[in-house]
Protein backbone atom coordinates (compact mmCIF):
# COMPACT_ATOMS: atom_id res chain seq x y z
CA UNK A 1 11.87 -19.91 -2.72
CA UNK A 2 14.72 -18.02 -0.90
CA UNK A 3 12.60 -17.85 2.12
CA UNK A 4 15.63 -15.52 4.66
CA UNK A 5 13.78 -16.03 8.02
CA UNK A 6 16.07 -17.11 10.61
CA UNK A 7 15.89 -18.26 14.30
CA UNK A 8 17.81 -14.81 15.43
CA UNK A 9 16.21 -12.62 13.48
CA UNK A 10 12.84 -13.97 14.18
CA UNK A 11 13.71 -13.77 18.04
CA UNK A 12 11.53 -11.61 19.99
CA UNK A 13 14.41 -9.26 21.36
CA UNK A 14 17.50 -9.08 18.98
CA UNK A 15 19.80 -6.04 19.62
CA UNK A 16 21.42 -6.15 16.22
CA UNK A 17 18.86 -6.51 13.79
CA UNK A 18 17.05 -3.53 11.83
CA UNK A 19 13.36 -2.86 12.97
CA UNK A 20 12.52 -2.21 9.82
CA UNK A 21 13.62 -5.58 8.68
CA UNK A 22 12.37 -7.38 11.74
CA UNK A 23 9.00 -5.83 10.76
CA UNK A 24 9.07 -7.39 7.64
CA UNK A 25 10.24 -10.73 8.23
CA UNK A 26 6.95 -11.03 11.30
CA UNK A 27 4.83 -9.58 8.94
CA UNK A 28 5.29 -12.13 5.98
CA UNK A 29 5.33 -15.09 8.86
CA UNK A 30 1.70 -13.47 10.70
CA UNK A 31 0.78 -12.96 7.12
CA UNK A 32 1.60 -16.57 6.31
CA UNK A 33 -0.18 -17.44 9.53
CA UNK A 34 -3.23 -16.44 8.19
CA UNK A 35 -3.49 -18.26 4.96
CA UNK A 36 -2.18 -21.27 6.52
CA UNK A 37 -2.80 -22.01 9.82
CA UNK A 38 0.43 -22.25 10.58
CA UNK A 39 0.27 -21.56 14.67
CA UNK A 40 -1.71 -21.97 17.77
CA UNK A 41 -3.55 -19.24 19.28
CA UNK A 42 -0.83 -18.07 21.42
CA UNK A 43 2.00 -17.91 19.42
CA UNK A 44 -0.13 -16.40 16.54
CA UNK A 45 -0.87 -13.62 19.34
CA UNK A 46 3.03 -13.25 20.71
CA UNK A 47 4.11 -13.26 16.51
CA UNK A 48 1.47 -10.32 16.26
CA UNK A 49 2.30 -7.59 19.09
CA UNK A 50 6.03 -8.48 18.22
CA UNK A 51 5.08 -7.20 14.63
CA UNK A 52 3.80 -4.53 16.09
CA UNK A 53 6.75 -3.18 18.67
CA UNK A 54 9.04 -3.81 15.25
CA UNK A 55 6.73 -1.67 13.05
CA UNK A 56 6.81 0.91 16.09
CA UNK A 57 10.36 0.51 16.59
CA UNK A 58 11.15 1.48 12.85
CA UNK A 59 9.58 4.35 12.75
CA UNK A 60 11.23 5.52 15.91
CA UNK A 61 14.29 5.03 14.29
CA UNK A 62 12.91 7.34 10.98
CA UNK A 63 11.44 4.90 8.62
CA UNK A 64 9.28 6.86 6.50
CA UNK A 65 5.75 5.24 7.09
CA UNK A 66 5.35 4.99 3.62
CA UNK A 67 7.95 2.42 3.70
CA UNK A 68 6.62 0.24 5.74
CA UNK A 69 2.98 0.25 4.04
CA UNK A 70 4.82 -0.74 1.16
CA UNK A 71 6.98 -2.74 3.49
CA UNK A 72 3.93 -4.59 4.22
CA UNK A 73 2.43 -5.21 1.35
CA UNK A 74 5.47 -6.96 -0.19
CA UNK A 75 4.97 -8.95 3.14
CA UNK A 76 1.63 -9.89 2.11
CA UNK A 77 2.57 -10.83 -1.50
CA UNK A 78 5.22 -12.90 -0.56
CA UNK A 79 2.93 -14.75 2.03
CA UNK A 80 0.03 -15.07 -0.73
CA UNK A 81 2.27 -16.67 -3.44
CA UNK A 82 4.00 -19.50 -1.02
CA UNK A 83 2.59 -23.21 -0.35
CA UNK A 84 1.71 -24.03 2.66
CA UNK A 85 3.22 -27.74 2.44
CA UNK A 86 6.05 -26.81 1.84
CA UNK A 87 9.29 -27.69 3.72
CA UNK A 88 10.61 -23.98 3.34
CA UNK A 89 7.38 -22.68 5.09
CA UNK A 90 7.69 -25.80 7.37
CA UNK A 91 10.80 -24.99 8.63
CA UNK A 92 10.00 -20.94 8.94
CA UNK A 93 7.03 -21.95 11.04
CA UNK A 94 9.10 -23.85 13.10
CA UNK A 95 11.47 -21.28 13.65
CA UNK A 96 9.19 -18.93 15.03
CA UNK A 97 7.29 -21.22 17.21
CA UNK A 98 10.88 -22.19 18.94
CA UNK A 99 11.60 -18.12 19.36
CA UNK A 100 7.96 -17.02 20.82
CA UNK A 101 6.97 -20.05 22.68
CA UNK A 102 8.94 -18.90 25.81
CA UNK A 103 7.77 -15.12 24.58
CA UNK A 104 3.64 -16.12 25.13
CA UNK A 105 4.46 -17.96 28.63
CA UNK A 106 5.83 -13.99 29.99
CA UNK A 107 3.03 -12.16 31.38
CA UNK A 108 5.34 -8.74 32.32
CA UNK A 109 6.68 -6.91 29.48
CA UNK A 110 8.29 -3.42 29.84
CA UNK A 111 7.77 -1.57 26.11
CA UNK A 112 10.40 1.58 25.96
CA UNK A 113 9.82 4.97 24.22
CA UNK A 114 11.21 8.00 23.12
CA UNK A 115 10.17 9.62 26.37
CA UNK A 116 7.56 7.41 28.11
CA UNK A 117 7.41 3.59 28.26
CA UNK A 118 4.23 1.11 28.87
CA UNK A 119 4.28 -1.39 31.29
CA UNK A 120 2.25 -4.41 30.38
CA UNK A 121 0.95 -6.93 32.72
CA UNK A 122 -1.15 -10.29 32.12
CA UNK A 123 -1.53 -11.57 35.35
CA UNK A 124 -4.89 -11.98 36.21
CA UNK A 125 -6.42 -10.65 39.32
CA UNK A 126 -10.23 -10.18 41.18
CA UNK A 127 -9.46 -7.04 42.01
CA UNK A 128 -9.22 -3.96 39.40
CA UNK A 129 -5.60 -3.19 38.29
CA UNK A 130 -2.91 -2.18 35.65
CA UNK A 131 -2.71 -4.36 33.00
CA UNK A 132 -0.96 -1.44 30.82
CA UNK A 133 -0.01 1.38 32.06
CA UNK A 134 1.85 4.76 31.61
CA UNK A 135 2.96 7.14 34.02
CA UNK A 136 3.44 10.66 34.02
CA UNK A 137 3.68 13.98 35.89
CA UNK A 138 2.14 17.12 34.94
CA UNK A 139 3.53 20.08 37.01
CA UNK A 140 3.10 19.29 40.66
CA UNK A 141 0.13 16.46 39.76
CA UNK A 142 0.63 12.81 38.45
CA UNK A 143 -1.10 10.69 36.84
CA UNK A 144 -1.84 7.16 35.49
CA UNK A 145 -3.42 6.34 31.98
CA UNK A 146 -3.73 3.14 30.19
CA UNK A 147 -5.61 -0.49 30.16
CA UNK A 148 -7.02 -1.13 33.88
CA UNK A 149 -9.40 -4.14 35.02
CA UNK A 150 -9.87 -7.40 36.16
CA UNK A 151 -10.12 -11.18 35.18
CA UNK A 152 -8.78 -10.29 31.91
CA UNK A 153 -11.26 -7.62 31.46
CA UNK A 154 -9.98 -3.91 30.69
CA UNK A 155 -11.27 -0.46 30.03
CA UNK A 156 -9.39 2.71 28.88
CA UNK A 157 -8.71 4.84 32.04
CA UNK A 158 -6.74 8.05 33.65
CA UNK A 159 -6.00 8.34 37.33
CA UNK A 160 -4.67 11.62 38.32
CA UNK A 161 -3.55 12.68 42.12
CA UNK A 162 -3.55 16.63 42.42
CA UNK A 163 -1.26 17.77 44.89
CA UNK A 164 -3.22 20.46 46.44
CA UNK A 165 -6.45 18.22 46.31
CA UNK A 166 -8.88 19.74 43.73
CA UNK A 167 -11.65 17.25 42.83
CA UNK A 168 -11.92 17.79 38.63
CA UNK A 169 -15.67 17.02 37.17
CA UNK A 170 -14.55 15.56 34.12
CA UNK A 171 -12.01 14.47 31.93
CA UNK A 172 -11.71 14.41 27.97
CA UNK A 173 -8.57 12.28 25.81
CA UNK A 174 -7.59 14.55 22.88
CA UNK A 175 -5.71 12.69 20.06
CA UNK A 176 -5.78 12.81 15.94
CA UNK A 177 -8.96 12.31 14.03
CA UNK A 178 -8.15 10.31 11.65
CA UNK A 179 -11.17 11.12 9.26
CA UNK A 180 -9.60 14.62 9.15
CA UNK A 181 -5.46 13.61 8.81
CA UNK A 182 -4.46 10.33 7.75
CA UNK A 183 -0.48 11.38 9.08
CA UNK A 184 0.82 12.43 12.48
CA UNK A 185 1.31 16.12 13.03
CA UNK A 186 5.39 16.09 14.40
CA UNK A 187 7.71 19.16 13.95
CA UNK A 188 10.33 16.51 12.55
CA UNK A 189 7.76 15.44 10.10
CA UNK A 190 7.74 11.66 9.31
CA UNK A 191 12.15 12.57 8.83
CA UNK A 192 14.78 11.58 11.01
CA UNK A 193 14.38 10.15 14.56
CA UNK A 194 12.11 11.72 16.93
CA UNK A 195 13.71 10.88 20.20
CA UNK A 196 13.40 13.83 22.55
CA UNK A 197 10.61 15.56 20.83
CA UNK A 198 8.85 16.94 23.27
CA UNK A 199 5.04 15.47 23.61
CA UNK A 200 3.11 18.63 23.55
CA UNK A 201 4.59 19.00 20.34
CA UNK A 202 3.56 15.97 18.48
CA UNK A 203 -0.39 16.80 18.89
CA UNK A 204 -2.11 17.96 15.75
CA UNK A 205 -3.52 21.47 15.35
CA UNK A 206 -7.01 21.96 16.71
CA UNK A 207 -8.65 21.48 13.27
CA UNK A 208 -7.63 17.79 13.01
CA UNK A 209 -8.22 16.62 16.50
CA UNK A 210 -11.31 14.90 18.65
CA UNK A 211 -12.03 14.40 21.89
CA UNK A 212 -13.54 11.01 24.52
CA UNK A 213 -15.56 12.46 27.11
CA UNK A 214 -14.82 10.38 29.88
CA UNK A 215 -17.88 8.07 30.71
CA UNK A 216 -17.69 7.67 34.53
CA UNK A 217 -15.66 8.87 36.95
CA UNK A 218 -14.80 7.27 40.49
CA UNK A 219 -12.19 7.54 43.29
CA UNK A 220 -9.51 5.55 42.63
CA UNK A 221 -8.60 2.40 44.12
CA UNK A 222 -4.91 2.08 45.77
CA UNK A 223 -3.62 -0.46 43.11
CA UNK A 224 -4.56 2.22 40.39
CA UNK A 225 -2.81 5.24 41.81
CA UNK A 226 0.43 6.47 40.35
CA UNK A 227 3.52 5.91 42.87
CA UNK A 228 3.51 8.07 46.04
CA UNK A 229 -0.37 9.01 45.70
CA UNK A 230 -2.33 8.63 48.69
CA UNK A 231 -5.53 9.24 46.53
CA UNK A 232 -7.20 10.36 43.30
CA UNK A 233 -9.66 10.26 40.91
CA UNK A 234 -10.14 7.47 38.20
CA UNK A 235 -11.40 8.30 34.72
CA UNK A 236 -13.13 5.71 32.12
CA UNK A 237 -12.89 6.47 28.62
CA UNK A 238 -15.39 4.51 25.82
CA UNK A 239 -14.07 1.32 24.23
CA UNK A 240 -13.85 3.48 21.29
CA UNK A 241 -11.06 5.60 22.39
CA UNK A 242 -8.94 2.53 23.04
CA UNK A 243 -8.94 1.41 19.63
CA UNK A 244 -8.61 4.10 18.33
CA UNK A 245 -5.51 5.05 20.14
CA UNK A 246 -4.00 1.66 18.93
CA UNK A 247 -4.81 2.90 15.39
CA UNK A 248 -2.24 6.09 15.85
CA UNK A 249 1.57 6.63 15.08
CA UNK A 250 3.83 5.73 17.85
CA UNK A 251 5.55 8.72 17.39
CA UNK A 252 2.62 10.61 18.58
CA UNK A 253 1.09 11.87 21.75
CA UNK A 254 -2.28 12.16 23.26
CA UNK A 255 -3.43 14.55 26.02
CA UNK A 256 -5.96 13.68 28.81
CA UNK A 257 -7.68 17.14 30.03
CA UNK A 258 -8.99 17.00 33.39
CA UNK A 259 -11.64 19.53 33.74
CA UNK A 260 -12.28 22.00 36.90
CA UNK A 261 -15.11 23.95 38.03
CA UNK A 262 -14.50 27.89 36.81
CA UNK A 263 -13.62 26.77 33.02
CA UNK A 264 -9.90 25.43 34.39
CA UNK A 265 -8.49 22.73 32.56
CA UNK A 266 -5.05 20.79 33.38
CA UNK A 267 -3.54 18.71 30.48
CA UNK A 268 -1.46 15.73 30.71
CA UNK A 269 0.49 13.99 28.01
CA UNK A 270 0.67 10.20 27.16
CA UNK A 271 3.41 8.86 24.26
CA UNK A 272 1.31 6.34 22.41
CA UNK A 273 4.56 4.69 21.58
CA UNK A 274 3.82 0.66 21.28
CA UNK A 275 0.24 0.69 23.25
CA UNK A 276 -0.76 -1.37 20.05
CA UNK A 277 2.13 -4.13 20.99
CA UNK A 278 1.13 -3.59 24.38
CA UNK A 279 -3.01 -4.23 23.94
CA UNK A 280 -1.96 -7.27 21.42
CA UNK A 281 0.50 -8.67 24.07
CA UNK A 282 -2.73 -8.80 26.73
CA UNK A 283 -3.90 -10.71 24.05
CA UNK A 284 -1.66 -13.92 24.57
CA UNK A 285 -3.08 -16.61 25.88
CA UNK A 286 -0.38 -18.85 26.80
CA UNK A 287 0.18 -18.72 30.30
């Protein structure tokens, strides 16, 4: 069957192999996975955000995304036509449970970017905190955005700290509608690396955007604050924003408006780079 998956290249952090083959050698194996049961729960879950920090990683690195649809696909077929007794798939499955049964005991896991990284954390705690989190400063203000909560529990959220002190009402994420553009809008265009594109210019024009009102807003707690605040204001966006940011390019950006009394809006911007690895990695169970 000429199955070509190999302990290195299988590995969850391997310097010299291509993304965009690492994508497709964990997407035939998660693929594989599903028709045949081939992991437990954790691994399944490491094997799955690695897939997707390769697939983010290869487009990074200019990998057309058409590519790796097709990419995937031809992972797919290849999964459908093998047998699951096999000793090639035996052996495959082995592999990978050797290279991500160490990966599903971490529970830290620092996911670079072009500009801005996310830093994931599993551990579980009773009071609310960062599970994945970016941070970022926005003239003389900073803030926090990502997956905060408790006992394993997480919500979408923004906490900002305004140096002189303005208290904003409200909050909105802007990022691509989907229903209206089914591609990122990047001034390198889906060619060529996009390392040191600046954020505000991989949003889409106005037309092909929506907005998350945030749902409830809160002082923040001192665990949520981005480093050297004192204080600040916490934001919670709807469940629906988070998946739907995990559904988006990793080249792209997202903004979070914070909204002031007098029509005065300050916007912040947030790489989505691999918050889809990231949310998949607060997935694994094996701790």
């Amino acid at each position: 069957m000429g199955l070509l998956w190999g302990a290195l290249a299988l590995s969850p952090a391997v310097a010299h192999a291509q993304p965009a083959d690492l994508f497709y050698e964990r997407a035939v194996m998660s693929a594989a996975d599903q028709r045949c049961g081939l992991f437990a729960p954790d691994v399944a879950a490491a094997l799955a955000a690695a897939t997707a920090q390769a697939r983010g990683a290869a487009l990074r690195a200019g990998t057309l995304d058409d590519v790796l649809r097709r990419t995937e696909r031809t992972a797919q077929a290849k999964a459908a036509a093998i047998d699951c007794r096999s000793p090639d798939v035996a052996t495959a499955a082995a592999r990978v449970k050797s290279a991500f049964s160490g990966f599903a005991k971490l529970t830290r896991l620092t996911y670079t970017g072009d500009i801005a990284g996310w830093q994931a954390d599993r551990n579980l705690s009773r009071n609310p905190r960062w599970q994945l989190s970016q941070e970022t400063s926005f003239g003389p203000d900073r803030m926090a955005f990502g997956l905060a909560g408790r006992d394993g529990r997480e919500a979408l959220v923004a906490v900002a700290h305004f140096a002189g002190g303005e208290e904003p009402y409200g909050a909105r994420l802007v990022l691509r509608d989907q229903s209206r553009s089914s591609q990122p809008y990047l001034d390198r265009f889906s060619v060529g690396s996009t390392a040191g594109l600046p954020l505000a210019r991989r949003l889409p024009p106005a037309l092909a955007q929506k907005a998350y009102n945030a749902a409830a807003r809160a002082s923040a707690g001192v665990e949520l604050l981005p480093k050297g605040a004192t204080s600040g204001w916490a934001f919670r966006f709807p469940d629906e924003a988070s998946q739907d940011l995990a559904k988006l390019d990793p080249r792209e950006a997202v903004a979070v408006d914070f909204l002031f009394p007098g029509d005065v809006t300050r916007r912040a911007y947030v790489e989505v780079g691999d918050f889809a690895a990231g949310r998949a990695f607060l997935q694994v169970s094996g701790r």
